[in-house]
Protein backbone atom coordinates (compact mmCIF):
# COMPACT_ATOMS: atom_id res chain seq x y z
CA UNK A 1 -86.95 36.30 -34.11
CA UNK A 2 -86.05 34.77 -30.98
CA UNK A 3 -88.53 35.88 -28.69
CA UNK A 4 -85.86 34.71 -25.43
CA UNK A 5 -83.55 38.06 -26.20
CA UNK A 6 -86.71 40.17 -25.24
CA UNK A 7 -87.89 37.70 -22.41
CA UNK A 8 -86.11 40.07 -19.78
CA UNK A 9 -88.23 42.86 -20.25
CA UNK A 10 -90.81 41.21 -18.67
CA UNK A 11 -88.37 40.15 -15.64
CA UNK A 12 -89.74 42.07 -12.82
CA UNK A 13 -87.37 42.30 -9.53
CA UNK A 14 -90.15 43.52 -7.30
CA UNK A 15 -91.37 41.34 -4.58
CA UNK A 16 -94.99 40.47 -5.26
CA UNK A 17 -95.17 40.08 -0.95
CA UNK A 18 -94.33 44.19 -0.82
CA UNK A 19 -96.73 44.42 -3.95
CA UNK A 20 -99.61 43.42 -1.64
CA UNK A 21 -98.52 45.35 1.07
CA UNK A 22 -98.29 48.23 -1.23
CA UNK A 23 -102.04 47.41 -2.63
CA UNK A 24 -103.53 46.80 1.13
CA UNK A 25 -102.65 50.34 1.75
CA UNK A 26 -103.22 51.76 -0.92
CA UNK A 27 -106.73 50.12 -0.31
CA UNK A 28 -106.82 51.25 3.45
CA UNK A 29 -106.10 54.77 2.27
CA UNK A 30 -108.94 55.26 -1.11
CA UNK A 31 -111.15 52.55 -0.22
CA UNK A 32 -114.13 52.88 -3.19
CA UNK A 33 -111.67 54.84 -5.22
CA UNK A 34 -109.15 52.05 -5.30
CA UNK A 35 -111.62 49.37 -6.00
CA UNK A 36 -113.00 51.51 -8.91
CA UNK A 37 -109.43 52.39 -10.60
CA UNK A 38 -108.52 48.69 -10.07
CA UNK A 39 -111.88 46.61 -10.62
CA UNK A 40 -111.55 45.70 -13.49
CA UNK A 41 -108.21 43.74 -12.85
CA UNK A 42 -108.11 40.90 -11.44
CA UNK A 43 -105.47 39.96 -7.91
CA UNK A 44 -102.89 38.34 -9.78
CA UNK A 45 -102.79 40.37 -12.47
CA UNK A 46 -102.72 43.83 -10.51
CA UNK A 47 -99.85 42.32 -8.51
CA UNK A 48 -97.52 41.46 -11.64
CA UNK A 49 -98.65 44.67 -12.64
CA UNK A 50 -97.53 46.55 -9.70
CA UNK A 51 -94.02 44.11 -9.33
CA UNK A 52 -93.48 45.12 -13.41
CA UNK A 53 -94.17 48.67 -13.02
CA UNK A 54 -92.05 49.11 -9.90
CA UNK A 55 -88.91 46.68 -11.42
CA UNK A 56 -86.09 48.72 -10.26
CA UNK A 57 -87.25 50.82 -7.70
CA UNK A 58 -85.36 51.48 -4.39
CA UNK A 59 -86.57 50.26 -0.41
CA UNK A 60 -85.84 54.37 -0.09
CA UNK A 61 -87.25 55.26 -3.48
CA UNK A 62 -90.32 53.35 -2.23
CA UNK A 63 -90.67 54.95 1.20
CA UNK A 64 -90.69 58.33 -0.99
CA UNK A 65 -93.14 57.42 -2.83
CA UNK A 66 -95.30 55.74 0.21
CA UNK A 67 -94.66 59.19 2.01
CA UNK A 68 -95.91 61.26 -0.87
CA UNK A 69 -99.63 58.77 -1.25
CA UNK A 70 -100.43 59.12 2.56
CA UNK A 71 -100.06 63.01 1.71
CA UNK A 72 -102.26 62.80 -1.65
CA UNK A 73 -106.00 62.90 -2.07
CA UNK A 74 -106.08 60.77 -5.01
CA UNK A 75 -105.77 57.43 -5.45
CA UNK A 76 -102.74 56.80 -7.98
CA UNK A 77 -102.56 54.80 -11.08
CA UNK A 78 -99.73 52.50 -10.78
CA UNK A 79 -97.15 55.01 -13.18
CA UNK A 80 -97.86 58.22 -11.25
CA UNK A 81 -96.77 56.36 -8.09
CA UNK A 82 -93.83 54.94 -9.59
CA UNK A 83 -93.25 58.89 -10.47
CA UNK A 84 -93.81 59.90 -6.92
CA UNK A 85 -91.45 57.01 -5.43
CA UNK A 86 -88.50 58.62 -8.43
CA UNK A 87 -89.28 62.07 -7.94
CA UNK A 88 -86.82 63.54 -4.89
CA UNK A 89 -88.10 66.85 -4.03
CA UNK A 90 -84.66 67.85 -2.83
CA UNK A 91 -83.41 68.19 -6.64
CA UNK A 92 -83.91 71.01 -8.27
CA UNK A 93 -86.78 71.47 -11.28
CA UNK A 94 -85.70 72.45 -14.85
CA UNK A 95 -86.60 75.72 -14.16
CA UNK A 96 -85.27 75.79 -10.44
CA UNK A 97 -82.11 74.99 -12.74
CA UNK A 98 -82.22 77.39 -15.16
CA UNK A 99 -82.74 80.37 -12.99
CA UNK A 100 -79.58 79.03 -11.13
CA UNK A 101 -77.68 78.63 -14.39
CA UNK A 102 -78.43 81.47 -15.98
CA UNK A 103 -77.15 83.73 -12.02
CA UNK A 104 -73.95 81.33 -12.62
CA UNK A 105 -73.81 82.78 -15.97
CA UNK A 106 -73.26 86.39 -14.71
CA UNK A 107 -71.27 85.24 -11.47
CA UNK A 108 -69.32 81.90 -12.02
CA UNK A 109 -69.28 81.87 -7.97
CA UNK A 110 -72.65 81.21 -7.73
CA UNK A 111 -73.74 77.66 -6.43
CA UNK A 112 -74.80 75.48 -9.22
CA UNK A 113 -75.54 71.64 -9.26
CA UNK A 114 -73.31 69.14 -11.34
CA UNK A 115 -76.38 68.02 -13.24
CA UNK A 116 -77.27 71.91 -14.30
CA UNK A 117 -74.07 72.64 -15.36
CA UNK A 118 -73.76 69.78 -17.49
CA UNK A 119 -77.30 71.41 -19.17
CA UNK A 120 -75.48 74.11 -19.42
CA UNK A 121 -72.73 73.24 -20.88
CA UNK A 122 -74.69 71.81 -23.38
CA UNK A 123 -76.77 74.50 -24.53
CA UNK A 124 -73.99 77.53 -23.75
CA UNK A 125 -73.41 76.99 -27.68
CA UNK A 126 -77.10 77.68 -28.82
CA UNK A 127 -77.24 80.84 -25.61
CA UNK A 128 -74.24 82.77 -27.70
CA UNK A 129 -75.69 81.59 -31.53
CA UNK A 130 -79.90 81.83 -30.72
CA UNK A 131 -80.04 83.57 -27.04
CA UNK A 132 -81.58 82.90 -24.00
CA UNK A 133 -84.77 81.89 -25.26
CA UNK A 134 -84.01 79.06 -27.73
CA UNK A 135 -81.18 77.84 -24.80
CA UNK A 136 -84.06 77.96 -22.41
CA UNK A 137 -85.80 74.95 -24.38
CA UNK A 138 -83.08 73.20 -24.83
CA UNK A 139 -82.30 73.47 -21.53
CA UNK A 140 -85.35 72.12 -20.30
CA UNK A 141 -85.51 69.19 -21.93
CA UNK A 142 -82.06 67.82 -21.30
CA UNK A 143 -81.71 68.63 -17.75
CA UNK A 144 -85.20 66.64 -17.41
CA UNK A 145 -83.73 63.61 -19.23
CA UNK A 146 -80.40 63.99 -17.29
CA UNK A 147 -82.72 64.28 -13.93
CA UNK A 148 -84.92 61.11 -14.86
CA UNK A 149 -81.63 59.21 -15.38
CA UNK A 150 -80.29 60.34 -11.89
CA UNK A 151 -82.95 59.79 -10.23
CA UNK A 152 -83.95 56.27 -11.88
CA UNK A 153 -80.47 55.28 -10.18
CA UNK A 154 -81.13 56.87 -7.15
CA UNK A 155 -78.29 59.05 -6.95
CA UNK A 156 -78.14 62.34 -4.89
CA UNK A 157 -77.83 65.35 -6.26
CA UNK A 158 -74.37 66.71 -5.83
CA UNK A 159 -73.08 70.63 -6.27
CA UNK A 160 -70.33 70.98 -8.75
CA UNK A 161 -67.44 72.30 -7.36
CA UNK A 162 -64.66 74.18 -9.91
CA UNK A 163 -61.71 72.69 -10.75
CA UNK A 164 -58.74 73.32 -9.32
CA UNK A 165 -56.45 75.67 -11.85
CA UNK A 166 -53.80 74.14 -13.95
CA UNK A 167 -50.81 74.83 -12.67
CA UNK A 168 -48.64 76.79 -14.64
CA UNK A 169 -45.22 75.67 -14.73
CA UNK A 170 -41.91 78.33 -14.90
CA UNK A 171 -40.29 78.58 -17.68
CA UNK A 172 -37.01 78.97 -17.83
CA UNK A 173 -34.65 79.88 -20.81
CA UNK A 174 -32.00 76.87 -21.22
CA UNK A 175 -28.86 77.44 -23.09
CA UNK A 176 -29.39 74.13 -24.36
CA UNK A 177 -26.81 71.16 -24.89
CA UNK A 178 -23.62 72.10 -27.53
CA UNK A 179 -24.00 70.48 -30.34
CA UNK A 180 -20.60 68.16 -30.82
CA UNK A 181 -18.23 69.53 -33.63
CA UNK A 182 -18.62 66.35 -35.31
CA UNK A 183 -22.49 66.87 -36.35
CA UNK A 184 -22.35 70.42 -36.56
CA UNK A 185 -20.05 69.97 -39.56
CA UNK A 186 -22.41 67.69 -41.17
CA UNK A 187 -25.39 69.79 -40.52
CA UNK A 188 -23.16 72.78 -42.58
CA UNK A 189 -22.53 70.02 -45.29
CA UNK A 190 -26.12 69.18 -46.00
CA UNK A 191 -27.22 71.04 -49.29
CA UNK A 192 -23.96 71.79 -50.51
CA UNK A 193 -22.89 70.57 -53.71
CA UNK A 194 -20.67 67.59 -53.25
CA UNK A 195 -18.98 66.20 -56.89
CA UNK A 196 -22.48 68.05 -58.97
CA UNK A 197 -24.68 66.24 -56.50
CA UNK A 198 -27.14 68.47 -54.14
């Protein structure tokens, strides 16, 4: 195996300079409780640790996620901040999603996110065959993997707006074109017997 295909999965695109700054606060803010959850690692390490687990992450992503610690009692492990940098509060839950879906169900007016109806679109099959219930689940779990994705790219979220109807052209009966004498006879001569032959 040729251990350079997988040598990119290691690549982290963090800056290890906002790494410390991100570990000096995070210091300033928990002071024994840091030093307790991180002991046991030593500088360097915790630093490639923090620049692998944050790979990817956003200078607004990270501000989120900043925002969220100075509001927390608790000093983080390095994934649960990575959640709270991802995590936009402005988005709706699954279930935030679901209760919307389920009022756009009954009145297709009703404001509705393009990532829910996706869900929803998904799952309308198993909410006619199974009901509500077993569409609920289903629901759930791919509106949270569609979320994570959209929020892993930092997108907003965005409403979904109808489409416009298809225009419906007018039809018109045509008369048509004559068909010329010529191939009109032919067209009377196919099938006929001609010398025995069909």
């Amino acid at each position: 195996m040729d251990i350079q295909l997988f040598q990119n999965t290691f690549v982290a695109d963090f800056p290890a300079a906002l790494a410390d700054q991100l570990l000096s606060e995070m210091e300033n803010l928990y002071g024994a409780e840091f030093h307790n959850k991180f002991k046991h690692i030593g500088a360097d390490v915790l630093r490639t640790q923090v620049c692998k687990t944050l790979s990817g992450i956003t200078p607004k992503q990270l501000r989120r996620g900043l925002d969220r610690m100075r509001t927390e009692d608790f000093c983080p492990a390095l994934p649960r901040f990575k959640k709270w940098c991802i995590e936009d509060p402005t988005w709706w839950t699954a279930e935030q999603a679901w209760a919307k879906a389920l009022q756009f169900e009954v009145d297709p007016t009703a404001k509705i996110t393009k990532l829910t109806k996706a869900a929803l679109d998904e799952v309308r099959h198993i909410m006619n065959v199974e009901g509500q219930k077993a569409a609920h689940g289903a629901f759930k779990d791919i509106y949270t993997a569609y979320l994570t994705k959209a929020l892993e790219k930092g997108r907003d979220q965005e409403m979904w707006v109808a489409p416009a109807p298809v225009k419906q052209l007018a039809y018109t009966e045509s008369k048509g074109v004559p068909c010329p004498p010529e191939l009109a006879a032919k067209i009377k001569n196919i099938g006929k017997r001609v010398g025995g032959v069909v």
